[in-house]
N, C-alpha and C. Protein backbone atom coordinates (compact mmCIF):
# COMPACT_ATOMS: atom_id res chain seq x y z
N UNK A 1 90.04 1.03 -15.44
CA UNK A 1 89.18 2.18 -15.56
C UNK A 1 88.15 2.14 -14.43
N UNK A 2 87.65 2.89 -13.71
CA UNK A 2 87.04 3.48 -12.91
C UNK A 2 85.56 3.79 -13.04
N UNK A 3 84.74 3.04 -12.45
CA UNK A 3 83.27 3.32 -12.88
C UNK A 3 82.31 4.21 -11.77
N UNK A 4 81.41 4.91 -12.66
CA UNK A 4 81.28 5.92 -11.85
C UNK A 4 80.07 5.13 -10.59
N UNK A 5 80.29 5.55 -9.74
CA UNK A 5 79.17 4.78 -8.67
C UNK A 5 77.49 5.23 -9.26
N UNK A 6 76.22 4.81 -8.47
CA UNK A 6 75.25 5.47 -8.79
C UNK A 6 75.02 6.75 -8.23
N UNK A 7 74.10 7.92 -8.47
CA UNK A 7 74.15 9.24 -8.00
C UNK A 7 73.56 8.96 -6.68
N UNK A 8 72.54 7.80 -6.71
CA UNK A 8 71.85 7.98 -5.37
C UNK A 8 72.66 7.43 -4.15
N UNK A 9 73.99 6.83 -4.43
CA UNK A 9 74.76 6.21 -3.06
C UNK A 9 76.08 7.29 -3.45
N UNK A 10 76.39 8.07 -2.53
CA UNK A 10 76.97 8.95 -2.45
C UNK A 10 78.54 8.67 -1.20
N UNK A 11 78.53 8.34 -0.05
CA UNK A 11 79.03 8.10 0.83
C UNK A 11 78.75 6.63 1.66
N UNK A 12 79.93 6.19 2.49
CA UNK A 12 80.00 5.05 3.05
C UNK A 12 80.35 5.24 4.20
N UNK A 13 79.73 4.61 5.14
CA UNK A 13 80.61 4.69 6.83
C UNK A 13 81.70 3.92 6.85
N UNK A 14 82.99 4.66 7.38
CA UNK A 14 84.17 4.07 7.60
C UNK A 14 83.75 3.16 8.83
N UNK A 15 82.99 3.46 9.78
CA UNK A 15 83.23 2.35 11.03
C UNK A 15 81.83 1.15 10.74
N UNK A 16 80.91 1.17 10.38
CA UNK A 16 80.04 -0.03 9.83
C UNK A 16 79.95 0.12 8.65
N UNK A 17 80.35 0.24 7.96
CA UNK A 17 80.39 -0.15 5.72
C UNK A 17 78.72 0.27 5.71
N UNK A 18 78.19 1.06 6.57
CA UNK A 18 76.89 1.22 5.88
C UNK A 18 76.51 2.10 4.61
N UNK A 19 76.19 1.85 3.40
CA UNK A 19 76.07 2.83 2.19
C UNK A 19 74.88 4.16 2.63
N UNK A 20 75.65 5.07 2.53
CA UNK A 20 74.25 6.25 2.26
C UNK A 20 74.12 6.62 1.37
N UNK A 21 72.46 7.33 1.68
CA UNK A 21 72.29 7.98 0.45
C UNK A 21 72.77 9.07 -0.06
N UNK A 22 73.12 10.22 -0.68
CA UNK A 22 73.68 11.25 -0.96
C UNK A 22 73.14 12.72 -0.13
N UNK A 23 71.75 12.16 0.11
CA UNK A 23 71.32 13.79 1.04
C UNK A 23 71.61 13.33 2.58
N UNK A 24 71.97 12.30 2.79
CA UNK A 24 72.68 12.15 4.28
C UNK A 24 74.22 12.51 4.63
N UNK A 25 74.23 13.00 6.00
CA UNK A 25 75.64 13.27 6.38
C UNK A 25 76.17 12.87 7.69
N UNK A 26 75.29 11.96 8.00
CA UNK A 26 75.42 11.37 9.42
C UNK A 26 74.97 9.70 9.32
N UNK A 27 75.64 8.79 9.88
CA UNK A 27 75.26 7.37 9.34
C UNK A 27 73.88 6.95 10.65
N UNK A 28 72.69 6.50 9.82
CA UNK A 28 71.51 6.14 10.35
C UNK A 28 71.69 4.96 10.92
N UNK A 29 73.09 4.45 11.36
CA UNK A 29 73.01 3.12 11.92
C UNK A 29 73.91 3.20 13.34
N UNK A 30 75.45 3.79 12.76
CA UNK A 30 76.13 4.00 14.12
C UNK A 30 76.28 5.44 14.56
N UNK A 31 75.34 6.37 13.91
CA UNK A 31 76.06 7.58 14.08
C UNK A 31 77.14 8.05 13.70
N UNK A 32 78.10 7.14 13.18
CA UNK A 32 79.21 8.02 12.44
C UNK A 32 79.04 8.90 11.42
N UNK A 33 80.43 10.25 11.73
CA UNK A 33 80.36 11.14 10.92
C UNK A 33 81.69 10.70 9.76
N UNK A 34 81.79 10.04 10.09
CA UNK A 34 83.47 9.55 9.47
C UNK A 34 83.01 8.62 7.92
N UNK A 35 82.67 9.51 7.04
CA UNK A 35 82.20 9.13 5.41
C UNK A 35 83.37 9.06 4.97
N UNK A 36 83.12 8.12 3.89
CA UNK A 36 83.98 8.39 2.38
C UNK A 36 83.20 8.31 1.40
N UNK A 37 84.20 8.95 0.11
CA UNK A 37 83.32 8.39 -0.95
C UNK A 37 84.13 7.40 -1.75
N UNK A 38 85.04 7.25 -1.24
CA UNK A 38 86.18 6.16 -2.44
C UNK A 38 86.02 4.30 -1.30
N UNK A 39 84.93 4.26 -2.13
CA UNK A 39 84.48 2.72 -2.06
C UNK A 39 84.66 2.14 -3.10
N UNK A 40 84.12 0.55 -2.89
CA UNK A 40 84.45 -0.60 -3.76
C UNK A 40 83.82 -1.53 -3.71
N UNK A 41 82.76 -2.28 -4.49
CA UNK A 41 82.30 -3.53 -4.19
C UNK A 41 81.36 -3.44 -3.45
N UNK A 42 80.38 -4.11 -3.45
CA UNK A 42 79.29 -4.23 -2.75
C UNK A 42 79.08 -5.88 -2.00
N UNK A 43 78.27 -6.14 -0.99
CA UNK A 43 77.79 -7.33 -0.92
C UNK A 43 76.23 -7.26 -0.27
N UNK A 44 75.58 -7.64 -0.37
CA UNK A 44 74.36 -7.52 -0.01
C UNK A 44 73.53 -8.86 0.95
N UNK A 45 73.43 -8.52 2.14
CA UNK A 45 73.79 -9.93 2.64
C UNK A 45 71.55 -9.75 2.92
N UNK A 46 71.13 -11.33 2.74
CA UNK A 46 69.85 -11.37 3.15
C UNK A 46 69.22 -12.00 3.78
N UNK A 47 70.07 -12.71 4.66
CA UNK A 47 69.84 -13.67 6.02
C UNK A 47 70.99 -13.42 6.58
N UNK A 48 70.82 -12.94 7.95
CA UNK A 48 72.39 -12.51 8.87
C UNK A 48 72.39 -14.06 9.29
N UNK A 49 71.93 -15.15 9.46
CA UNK A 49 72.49 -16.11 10.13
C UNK A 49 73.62 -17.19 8.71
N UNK A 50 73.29 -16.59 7.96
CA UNK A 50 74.33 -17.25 6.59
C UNK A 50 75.62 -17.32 6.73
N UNK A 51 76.52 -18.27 6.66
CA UNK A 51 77.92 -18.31 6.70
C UNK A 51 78.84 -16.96 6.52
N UNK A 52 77.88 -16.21 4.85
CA UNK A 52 78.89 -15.22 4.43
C UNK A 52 78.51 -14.19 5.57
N UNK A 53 77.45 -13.98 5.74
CA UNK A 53 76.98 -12.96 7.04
C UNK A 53 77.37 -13.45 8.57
N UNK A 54 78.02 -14.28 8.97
CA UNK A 54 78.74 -14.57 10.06
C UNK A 54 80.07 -14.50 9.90
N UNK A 55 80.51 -14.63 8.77
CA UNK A 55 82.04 -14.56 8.35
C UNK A 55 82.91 -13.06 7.95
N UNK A 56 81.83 -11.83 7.57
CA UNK A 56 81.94 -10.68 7.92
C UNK A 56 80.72 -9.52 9.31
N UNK A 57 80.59 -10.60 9.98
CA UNK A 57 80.00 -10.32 11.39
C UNK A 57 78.60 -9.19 10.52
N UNK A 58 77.99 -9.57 9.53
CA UNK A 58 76.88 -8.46 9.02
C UNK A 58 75.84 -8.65 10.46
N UNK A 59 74.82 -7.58 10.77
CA UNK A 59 74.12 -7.47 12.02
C UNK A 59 73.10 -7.53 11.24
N UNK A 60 72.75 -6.58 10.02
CA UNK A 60 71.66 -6.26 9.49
C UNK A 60 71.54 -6.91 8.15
N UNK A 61 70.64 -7.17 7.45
CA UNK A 61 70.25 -7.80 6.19
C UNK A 61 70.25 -6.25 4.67
């Protein structure tokens, strides 16, 4: 079964996984216009020098 996401994260950048918010339509990080909304999973990384944040190249915290 399928859970519904929250209302306030609406879309995801296909080229940096950055989450937006729902009144955005342009990604505030690379400029991509290339959204989805059929995502999955989250990770939340809070030191980029951390193994898991070098091991999916995260830039930002």
């Amino acid at each position: 079964m399928r859970k519904d996401k929250p209302s306030s994260i609406k879309f995801v950048c296909r080229k940096c996984k950055y989450i937006l918010s729902e009144d955005e339509t342009k990604c505030p990080i690379c400029g991509g216009t290339d959204l989805t909304e059929d995502w999955e999973g989250l990770i939340i990384i809070l030191d980029t020098s951390s193994a898991l944040a070098e091991i999916i190249n995260a830039k930002r915290p």
